[in-house]
N, C-alpha and C. Protein backbone atom coordinates (compact mmCIF):
# COMPACT_ATOMS: atom_id res chain seq x y z
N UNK A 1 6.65 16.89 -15.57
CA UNK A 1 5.89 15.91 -14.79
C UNK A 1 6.33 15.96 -13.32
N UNK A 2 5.51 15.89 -12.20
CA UNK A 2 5.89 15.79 -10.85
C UNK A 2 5.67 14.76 -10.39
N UNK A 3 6.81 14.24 -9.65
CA UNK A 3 6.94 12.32 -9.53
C UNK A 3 6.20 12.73 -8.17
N UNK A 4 5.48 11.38 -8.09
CA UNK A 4 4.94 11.13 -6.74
C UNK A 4 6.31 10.85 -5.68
N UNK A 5 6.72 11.67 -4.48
CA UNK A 5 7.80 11.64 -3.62
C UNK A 5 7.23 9.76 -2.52
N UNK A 6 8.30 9.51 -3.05
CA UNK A 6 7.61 7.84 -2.55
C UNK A 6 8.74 7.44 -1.73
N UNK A 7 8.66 7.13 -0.38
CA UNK A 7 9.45 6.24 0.99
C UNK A 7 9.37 4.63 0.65
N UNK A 8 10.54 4.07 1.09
CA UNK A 8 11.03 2.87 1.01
C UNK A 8 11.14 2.42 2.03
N UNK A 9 10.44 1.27 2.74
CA UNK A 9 10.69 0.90 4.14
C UNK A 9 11.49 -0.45 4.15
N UNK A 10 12.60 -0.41 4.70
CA UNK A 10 13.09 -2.18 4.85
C UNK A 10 13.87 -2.49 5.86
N UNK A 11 14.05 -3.24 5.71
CA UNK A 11 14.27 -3.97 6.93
C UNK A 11 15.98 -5.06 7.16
N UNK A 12 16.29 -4.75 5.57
CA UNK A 12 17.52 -6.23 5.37
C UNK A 12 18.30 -5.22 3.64
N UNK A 13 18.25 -6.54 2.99
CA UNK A 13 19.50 -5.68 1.91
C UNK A 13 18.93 -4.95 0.88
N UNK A 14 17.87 -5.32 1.03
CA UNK A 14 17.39 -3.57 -0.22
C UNK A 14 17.37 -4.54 -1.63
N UNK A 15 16.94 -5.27 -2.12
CA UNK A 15 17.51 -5.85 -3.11
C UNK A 15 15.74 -5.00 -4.33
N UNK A 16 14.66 -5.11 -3.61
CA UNK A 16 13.43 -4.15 -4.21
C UNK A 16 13.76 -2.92 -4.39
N UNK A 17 14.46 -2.29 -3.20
CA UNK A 17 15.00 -0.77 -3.49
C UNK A 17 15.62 -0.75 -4.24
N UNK A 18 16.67 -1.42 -4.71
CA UNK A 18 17.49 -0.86 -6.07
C UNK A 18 16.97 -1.04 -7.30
N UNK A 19 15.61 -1.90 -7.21
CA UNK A 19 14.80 -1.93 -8.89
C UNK A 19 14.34 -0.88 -8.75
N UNK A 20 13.50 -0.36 -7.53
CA UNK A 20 13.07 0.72 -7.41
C UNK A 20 13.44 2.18 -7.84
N UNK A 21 14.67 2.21 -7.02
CA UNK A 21 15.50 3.18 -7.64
C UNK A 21 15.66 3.19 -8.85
N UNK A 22 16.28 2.47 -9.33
CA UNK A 22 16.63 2.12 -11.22
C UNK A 22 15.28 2.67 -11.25
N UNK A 23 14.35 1.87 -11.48
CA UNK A 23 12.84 2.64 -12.06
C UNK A 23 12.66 3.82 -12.33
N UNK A 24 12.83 4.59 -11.01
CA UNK A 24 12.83 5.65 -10.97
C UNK A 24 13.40 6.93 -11.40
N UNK A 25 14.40 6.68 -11.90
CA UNK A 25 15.96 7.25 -12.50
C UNK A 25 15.04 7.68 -13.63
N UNK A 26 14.07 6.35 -14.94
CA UNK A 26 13.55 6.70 -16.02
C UNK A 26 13.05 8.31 -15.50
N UNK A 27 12.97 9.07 -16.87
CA UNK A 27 12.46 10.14 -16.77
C UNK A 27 11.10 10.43 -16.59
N UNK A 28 10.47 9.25 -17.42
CA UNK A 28 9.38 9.50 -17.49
C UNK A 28 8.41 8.45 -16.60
N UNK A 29 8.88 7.92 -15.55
CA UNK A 29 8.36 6.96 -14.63
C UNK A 29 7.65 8.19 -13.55
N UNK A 30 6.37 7.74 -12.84
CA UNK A 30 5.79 9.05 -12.14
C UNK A 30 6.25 9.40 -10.64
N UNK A 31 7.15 8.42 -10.23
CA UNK A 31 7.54 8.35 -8.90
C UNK A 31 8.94 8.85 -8.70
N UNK A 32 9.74 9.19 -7.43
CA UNK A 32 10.84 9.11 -7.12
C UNK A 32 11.40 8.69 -5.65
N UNK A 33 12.29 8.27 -5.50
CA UNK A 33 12.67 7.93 -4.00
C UNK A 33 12.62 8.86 -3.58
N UNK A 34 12.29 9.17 -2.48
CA UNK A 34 12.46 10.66 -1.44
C UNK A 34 12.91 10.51 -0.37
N UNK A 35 12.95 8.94 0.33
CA UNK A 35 13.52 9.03 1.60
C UNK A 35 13.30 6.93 2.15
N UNK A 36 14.43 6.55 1.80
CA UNK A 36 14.23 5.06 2.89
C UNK A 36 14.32 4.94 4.23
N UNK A 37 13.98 4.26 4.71
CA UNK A 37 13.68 4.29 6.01
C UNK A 37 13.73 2.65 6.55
N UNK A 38 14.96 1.95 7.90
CA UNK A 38 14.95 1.38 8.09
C UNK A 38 14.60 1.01 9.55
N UNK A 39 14.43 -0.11 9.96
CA UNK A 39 14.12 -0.45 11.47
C UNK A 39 15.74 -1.01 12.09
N UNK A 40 16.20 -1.49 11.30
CA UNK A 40 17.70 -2.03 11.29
C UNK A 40 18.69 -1.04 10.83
N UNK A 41 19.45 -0.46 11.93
CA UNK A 41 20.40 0.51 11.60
C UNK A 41 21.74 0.05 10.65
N UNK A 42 21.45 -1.01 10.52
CA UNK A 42 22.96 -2.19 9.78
C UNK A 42 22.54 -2.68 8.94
N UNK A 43 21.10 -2.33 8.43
CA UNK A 43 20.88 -2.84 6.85
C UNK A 43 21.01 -2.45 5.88
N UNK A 44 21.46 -3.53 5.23
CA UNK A 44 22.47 -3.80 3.96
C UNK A 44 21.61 -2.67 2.45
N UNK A 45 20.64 -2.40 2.90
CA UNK A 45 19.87 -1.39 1.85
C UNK A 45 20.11 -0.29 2.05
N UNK A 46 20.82 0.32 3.34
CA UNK A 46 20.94 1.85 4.17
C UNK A 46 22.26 2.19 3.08
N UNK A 47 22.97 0.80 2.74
CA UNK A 47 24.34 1.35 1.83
C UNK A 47 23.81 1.38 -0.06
N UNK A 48 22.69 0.20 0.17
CA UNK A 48 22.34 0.59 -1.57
C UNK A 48 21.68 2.17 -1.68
N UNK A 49 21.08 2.81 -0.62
CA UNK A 49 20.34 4.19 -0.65
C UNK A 49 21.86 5.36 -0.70
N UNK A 50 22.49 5.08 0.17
CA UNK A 50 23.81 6.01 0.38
C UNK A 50 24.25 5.89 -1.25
N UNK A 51 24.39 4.76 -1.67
CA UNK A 51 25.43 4.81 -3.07
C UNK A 51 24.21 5.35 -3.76
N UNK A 52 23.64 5.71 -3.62
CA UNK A 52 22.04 6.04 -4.92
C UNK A 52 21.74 7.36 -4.80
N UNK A 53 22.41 8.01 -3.60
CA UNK A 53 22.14 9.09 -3.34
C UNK A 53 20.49 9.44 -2.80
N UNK A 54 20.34 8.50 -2.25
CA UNK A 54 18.91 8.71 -1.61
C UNK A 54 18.99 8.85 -0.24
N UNK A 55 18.08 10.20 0.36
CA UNK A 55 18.33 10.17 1.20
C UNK A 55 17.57 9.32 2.67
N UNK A 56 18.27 8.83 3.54
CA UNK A 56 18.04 7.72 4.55
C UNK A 56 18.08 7.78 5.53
N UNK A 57 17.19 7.29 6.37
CA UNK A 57 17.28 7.51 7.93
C UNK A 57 17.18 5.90 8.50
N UNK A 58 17.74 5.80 9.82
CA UNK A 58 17.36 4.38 10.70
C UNK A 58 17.29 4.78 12.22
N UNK A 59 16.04 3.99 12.97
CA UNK A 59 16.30 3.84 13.84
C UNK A 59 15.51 2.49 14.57
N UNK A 60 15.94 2.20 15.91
CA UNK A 60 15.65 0.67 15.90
C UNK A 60 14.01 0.66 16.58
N UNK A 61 13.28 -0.03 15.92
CA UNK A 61 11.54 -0.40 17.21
C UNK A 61 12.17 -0.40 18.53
N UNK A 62 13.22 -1.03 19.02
CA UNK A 62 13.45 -1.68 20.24
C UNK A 62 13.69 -0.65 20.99
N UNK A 63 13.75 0.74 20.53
CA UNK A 63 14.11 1.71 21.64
C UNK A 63 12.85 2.45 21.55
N UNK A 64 11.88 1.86 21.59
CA UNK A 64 10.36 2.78 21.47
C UNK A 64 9.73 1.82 22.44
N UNK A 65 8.62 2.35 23.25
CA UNK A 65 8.00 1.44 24.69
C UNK A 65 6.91 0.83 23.73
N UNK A 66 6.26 1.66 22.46
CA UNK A 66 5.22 0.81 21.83
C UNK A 66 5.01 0.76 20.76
N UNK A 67 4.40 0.27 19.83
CA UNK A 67 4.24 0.07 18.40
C UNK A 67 3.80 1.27 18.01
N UNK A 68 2.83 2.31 18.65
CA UNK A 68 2.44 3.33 18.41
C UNK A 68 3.17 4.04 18.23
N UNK A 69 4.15 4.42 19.71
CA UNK A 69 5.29 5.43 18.90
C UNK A 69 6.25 5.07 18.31
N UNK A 70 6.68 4.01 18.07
CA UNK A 70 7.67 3.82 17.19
C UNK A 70 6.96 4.36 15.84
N UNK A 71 5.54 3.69 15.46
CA UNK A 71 4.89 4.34 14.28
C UNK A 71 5.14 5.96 13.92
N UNK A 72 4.59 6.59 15.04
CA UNK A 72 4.11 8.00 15.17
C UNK A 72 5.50 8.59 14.98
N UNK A 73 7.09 7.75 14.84
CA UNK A 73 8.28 8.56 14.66
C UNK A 73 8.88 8.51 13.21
N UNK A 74 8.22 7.11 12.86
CA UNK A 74 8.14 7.04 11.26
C UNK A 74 7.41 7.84 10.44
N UNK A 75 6.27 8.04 10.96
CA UNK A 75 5.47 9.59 10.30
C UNK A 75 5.97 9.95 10.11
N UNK A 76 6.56 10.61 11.46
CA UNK A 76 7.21 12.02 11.57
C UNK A 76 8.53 12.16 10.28
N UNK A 77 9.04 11.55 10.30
CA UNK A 77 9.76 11.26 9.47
C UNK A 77 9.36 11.46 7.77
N UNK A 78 8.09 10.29 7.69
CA UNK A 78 7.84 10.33 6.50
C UNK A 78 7.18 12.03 6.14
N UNK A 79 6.18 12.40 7.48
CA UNK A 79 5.37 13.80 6.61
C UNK A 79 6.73 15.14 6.92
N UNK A 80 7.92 14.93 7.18
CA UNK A 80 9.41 15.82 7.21
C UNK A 80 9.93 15.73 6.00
N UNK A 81 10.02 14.71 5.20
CA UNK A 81 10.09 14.38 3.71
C UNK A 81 9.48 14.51 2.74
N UNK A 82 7.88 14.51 3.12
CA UNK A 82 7.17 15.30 2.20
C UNK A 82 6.20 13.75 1.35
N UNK A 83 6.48 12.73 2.19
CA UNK A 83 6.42 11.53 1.15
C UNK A 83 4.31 11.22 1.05
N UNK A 84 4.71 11.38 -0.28
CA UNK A 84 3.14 10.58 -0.58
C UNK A 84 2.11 9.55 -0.70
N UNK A 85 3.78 8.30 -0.93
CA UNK A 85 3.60 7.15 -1.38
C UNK A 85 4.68 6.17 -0.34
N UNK A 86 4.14 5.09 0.63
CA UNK A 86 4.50 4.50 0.80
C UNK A 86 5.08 2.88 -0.02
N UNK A 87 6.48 2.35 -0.37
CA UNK A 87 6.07 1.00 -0.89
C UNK A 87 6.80 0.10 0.50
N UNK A 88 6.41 -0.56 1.18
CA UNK A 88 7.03 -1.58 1.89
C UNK A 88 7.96 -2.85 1.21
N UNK A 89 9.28 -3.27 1.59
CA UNK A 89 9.85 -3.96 0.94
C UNK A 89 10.80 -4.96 2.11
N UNK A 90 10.14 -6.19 2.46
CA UNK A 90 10.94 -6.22 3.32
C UNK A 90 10.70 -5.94 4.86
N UNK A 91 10.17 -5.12 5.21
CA UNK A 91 9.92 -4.34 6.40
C UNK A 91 9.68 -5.10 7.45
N UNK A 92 10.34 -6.01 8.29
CA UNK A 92 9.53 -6.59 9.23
C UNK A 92 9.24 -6.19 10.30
N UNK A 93 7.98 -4.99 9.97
CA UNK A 93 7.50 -4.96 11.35
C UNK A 93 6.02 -4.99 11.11
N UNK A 94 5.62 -5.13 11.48
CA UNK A 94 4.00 -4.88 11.82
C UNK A 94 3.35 -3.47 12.20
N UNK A 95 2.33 -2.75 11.76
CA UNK A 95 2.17 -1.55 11.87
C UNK A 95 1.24 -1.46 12.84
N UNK A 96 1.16 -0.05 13.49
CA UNK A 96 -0.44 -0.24 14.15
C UNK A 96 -1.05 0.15 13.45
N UNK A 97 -2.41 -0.03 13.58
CA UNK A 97 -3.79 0.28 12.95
C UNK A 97 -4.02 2.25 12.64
N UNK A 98 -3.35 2.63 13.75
CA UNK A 98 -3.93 3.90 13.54
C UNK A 98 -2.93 4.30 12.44
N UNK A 99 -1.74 3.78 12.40
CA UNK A 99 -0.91 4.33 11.65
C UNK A 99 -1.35 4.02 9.56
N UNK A 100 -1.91 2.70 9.85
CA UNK A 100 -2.04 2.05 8.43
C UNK A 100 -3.14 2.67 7.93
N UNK A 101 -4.32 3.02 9.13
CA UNK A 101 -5.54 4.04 9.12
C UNK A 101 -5.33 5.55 7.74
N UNK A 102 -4.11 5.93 8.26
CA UNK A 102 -3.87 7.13 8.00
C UNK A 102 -2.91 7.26 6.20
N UNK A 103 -2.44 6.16 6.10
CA UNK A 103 -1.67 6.05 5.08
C UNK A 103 -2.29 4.99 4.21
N UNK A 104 -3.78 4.80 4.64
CA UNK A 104 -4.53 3.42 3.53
C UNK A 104 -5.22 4.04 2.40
N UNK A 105 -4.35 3.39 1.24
CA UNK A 105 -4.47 3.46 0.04
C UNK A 105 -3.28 3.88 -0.86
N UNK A 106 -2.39 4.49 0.36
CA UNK A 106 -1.56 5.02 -0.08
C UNK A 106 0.26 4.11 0.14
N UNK A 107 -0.39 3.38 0.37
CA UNK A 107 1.10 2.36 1.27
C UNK A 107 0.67 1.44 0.92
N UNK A 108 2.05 0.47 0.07
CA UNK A 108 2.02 -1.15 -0.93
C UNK A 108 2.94 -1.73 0.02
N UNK A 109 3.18 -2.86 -0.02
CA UNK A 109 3.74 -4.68 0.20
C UNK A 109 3.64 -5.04 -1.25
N UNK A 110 5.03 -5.97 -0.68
CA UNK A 110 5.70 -6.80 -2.17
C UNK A 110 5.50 -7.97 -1.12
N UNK A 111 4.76 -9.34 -1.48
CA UNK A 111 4.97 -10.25 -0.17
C UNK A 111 5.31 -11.17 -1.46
N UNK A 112 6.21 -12.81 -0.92
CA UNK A 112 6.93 -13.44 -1.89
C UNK A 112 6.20 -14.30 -1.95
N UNK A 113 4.73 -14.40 -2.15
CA UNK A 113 4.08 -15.39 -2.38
C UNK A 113 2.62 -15.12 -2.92
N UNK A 114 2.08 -16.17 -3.55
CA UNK A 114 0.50 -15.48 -4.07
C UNK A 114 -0.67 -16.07 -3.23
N UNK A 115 -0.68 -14.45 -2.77
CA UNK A 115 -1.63 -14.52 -1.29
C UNK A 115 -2.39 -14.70 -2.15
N UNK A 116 -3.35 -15.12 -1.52
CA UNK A 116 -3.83 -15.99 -0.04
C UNK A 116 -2.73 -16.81 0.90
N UNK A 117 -2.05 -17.72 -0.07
CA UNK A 117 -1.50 -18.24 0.27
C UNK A 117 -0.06 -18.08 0.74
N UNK A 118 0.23 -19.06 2.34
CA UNK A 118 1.79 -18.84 2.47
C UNK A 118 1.58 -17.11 3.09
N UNK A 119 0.89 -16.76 4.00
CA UNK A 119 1.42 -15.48 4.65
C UNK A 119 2.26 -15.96 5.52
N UNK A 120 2.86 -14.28 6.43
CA UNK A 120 3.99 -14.04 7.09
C UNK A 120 5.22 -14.18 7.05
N UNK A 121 5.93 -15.32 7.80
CA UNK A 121 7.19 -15.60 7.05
C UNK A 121 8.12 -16.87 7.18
N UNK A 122 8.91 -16.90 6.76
CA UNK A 122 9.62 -18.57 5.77
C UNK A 122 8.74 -18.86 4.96
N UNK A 123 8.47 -17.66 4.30
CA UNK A 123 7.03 -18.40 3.23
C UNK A 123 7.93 -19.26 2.08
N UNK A 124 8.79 -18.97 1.26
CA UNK A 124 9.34 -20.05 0.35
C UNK A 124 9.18 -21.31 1.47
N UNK A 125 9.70 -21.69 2.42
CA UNK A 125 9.69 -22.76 2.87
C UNK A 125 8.59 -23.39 3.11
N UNK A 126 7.64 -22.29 3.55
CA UNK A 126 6.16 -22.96 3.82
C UNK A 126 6.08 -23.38 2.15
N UNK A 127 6.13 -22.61 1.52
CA UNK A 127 5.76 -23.09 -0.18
C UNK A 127 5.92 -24.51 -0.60
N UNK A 128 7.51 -24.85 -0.11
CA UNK A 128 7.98 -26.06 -0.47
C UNK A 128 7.39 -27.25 -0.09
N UNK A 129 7.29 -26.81 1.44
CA UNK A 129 6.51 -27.76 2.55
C UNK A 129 5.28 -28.30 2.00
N UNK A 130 4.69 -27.51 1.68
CA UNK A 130 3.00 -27.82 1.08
C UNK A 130 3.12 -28.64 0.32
N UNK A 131 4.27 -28.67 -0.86
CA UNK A 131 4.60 -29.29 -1.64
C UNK A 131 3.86 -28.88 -3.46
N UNK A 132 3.48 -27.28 -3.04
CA UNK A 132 2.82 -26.43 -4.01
C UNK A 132 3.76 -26.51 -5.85
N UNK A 133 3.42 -26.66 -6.86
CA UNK A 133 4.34 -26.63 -7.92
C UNK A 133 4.26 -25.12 -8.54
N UNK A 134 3.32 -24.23 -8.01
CA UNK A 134 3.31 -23.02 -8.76
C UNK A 134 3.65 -21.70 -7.17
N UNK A 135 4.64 -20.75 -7.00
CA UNK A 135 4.57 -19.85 -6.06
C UNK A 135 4.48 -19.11 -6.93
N UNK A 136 5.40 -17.38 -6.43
CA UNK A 136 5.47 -16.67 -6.38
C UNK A 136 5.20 -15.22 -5.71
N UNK A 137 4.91 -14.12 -6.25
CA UNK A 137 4.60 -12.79 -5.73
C UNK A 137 3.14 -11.97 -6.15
N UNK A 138 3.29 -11.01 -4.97
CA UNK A 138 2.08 -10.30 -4.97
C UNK A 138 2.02 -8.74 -4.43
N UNK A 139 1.87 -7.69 -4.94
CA UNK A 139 1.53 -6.35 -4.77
C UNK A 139 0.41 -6.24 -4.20
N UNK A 140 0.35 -5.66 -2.57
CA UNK A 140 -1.25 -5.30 -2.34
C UNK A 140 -0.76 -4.32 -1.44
N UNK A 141 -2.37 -3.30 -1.17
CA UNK A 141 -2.39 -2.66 -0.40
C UNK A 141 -2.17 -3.09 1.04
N UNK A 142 -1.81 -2.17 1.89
CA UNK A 142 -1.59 -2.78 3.42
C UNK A 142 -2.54 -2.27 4.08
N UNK A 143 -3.45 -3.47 4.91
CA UNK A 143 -4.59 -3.07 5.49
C UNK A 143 -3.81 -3.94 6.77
N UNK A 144 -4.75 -3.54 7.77
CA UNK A 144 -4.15 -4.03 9.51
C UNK A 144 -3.98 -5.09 9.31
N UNK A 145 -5.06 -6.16 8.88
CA UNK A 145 -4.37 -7.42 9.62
C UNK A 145 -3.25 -7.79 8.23
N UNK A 146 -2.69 -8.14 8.63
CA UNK A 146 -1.30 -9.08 7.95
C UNK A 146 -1.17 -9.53 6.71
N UNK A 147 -0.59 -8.97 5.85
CA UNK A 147 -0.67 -9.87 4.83
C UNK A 147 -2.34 -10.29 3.80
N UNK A 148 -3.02 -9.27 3.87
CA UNK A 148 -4.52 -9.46 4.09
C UNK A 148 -5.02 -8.62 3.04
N UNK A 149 -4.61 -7.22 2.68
CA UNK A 149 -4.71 -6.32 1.93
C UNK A 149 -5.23 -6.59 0.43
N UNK A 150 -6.11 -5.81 -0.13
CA UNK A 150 -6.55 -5.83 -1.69
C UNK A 150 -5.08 -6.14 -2.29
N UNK A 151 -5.49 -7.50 -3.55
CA UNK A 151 -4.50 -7.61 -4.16
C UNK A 151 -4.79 -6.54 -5.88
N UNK A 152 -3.12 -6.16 -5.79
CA UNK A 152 -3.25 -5.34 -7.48
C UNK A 152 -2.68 -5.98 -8.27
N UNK A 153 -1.92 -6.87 -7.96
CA UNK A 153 -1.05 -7.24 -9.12
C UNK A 153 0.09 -8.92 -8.41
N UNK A 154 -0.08 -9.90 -9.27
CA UNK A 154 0.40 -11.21 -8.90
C UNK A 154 1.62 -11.59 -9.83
N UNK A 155 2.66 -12.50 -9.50
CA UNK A 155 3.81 -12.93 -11.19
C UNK A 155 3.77 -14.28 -10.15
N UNK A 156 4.01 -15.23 -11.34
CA UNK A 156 4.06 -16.41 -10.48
C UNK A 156 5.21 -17.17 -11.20
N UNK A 157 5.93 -17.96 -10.32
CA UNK A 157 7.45 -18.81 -10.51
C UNK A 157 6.72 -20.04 -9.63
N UNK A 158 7.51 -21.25 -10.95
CA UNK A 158 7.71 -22.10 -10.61
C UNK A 158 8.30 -22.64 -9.76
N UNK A 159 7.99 -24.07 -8.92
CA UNK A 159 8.56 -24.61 -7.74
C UNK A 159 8.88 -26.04 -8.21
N UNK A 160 9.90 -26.19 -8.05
CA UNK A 160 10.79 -27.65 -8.76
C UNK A 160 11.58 -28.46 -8.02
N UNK A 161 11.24 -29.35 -8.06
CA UNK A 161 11.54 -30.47 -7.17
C UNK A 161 12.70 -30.68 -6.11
N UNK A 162 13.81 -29.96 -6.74
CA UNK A 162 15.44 -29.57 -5.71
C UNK A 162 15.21 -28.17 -5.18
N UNK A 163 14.56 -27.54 -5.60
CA UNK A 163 14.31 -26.64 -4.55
C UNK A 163 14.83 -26.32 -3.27
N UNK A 164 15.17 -25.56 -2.70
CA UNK A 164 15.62 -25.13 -1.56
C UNK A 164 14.91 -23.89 -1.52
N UNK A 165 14.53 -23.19 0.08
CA UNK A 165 13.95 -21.89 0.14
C UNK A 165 14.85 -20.63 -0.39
N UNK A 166 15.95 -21.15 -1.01
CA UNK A 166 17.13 -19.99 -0.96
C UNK A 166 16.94 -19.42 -2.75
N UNK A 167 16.85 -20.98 -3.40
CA UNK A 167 16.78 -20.87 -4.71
C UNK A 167 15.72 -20.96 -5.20
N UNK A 168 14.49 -20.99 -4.29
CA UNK A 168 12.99 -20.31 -4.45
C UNK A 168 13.08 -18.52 -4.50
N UNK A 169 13.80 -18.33 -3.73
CA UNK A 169 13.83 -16.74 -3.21
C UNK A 169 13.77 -15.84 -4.42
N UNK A 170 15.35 -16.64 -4.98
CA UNK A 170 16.01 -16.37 -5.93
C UNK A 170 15.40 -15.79 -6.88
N UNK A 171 15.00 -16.97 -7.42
CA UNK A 171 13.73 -17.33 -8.61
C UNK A 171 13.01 -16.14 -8.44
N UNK A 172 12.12 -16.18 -7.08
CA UNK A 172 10.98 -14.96 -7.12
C UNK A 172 11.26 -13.92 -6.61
N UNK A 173 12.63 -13.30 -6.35
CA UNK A 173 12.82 -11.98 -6.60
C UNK A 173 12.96 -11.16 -8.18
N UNK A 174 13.73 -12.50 -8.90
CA UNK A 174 13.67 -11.85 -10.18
C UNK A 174 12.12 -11.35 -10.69
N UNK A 175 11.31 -11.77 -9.88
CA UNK A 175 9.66 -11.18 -10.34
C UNK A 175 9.76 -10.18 -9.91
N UNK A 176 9.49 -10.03 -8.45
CA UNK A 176 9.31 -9.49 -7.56
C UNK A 176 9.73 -7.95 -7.99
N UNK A 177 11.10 -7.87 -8.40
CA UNK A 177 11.50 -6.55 -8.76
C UNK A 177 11.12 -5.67 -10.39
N UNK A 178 10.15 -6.77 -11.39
CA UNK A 178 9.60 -5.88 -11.98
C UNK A 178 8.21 -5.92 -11.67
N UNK A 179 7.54 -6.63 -10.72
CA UNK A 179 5.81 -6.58 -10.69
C UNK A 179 5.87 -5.14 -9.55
N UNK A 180 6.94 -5.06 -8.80
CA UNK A 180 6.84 -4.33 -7.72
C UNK A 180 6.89 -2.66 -8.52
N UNK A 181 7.79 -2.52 -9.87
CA UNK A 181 8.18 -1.05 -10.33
C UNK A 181 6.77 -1.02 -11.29
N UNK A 182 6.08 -2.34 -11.73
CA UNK A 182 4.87 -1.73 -12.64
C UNK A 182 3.91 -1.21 -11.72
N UNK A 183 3.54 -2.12 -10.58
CA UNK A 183 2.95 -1.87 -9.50
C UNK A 183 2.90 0.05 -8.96
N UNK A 184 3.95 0.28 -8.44
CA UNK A 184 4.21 1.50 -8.35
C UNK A 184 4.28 2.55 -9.33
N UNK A 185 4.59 2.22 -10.56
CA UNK A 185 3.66 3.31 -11.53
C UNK A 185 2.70 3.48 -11.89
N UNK A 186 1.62 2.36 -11.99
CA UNK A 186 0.02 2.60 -12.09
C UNK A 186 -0.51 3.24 -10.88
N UNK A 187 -0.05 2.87 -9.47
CA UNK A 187 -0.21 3.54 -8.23
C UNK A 187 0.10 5.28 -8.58
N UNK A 188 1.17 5.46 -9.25
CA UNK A 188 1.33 6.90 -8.69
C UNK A 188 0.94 7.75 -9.21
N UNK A 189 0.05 6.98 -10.87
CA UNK A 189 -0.20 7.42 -12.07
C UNK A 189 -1.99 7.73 -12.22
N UNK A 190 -1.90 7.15 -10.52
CA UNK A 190 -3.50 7.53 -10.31
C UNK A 190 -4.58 6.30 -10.83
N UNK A 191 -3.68 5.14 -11.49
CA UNK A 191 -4.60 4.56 -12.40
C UNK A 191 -4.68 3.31 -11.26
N UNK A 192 -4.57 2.59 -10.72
CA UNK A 192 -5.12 2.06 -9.50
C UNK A 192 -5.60 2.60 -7.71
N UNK A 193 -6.56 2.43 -7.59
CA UNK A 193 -7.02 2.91 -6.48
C UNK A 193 -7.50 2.18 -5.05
N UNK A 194 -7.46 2.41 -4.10
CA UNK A 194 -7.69 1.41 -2.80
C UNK A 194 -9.37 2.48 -2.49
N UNK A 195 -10.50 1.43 -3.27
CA UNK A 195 -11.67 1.93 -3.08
C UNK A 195 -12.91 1.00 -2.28
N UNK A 196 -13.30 1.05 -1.25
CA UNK A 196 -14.30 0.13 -0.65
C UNK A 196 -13.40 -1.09 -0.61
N UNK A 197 -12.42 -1.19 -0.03
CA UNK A 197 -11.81 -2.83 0.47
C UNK A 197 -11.37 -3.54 -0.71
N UNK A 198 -11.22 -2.79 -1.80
CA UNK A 198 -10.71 -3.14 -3.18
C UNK A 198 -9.57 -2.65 -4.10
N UNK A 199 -8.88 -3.03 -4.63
CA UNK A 199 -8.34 -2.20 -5.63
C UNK A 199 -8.88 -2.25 -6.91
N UNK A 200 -9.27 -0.87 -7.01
CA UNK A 200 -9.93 -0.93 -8.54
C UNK A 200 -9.12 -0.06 -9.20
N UNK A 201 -8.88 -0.72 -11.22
CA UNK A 201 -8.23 -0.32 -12.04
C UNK A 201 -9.16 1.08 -12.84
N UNK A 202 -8.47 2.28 -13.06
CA UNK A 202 -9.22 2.98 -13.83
C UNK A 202 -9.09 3.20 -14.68
């Protein structure tokens, strides 16, 4: 079997990348890490990839004049690796258009909430705020605007009254890290597709 060569983008401690990885390890899962990639040269995921033996690169947005080329160096990067499959985890940056243009259908978001609702970010907190009793997570494709993308796949966690955004997090990472590895094997397995502004199951 030939795993789909799949990039990891983040931004902080990698806590998706290491389900990811694990996932991937199975033999018979269709994907493999091929290359993470951070915006933060000091994130805490650059050491879960090193101990995993995956190989990793960082460098910071802030030394690029625009969103474009900072994009156009992440390419470069990603089509030097060979990668097929983008999953975003974490990533806080915002892409440009031409870049998401080029990699749409092929590049996922794990966002910690069930969009619609609660985009961008302190979303547990926005969650709480609302005073919502059901959150959780969501797998979608990444289309330009934000948080906006065809949804493939939702897990939803409860929101309980002592709550804090920390022990919301908590809660919905333990989703988060298996909706995100089923997510990415129907993706690589060909059996979900980003068709006409949709994801359709085949």
């Amino acid at each position: 079997m030939t795993k789909k060569r799949t990039a990891v983008l983040i931004s902080g401690r990698g806590s998706n990348l290491a389900a990811l990885i694990a996932a991937c390890r199975e033999p018979a899962f269709p994907a493999e890490i091929a290359l993470v990639f951070s915006n933060v040269e000091t994130a805490e995921g650059l050491r879960v990839a090193a101990a995993a033996g995956v190989p990793a690169t960082a460098f910071s947005h802030k030394t690029f004049a625009t969103r474009e080329e900072f994009d156009a160096a992440i390419d470069a990067a990603l089509s030097a690796a060979k990668i097929e499959l983008i999953c975003e985890a974490g990533f806080m940056r915002i892409h440009s258009d031409g870049f998401v243009r080029k990699w749409q259908g092929r590049m996922l978001n794990i966002h910690p909430s069930l969009l619609p609702a609660f985009k961008g970010i302190r979303v547990h907190q926005q969650a709480i705020d609302a005073g919502v009793r059901i959150s959780g997570c969501t797998v979608h494709f990444i289309v330009p605007e934000l948080d906006s993308g065809p949804i493939i796949a939702q897990a939803a966690v409860p929101v309980f009254p002592d709550d804090t955004a920390a022990s919301l997090q908590e809660r919905t990472l333990v989703e988060e890290h298996k909706l995100y590895r089923a997510v990415l094997k129907l993706v690589a397995e060909g059996k979900v597709v980003l068709r006409e502004g949709r994801a359709v199951f085949l």
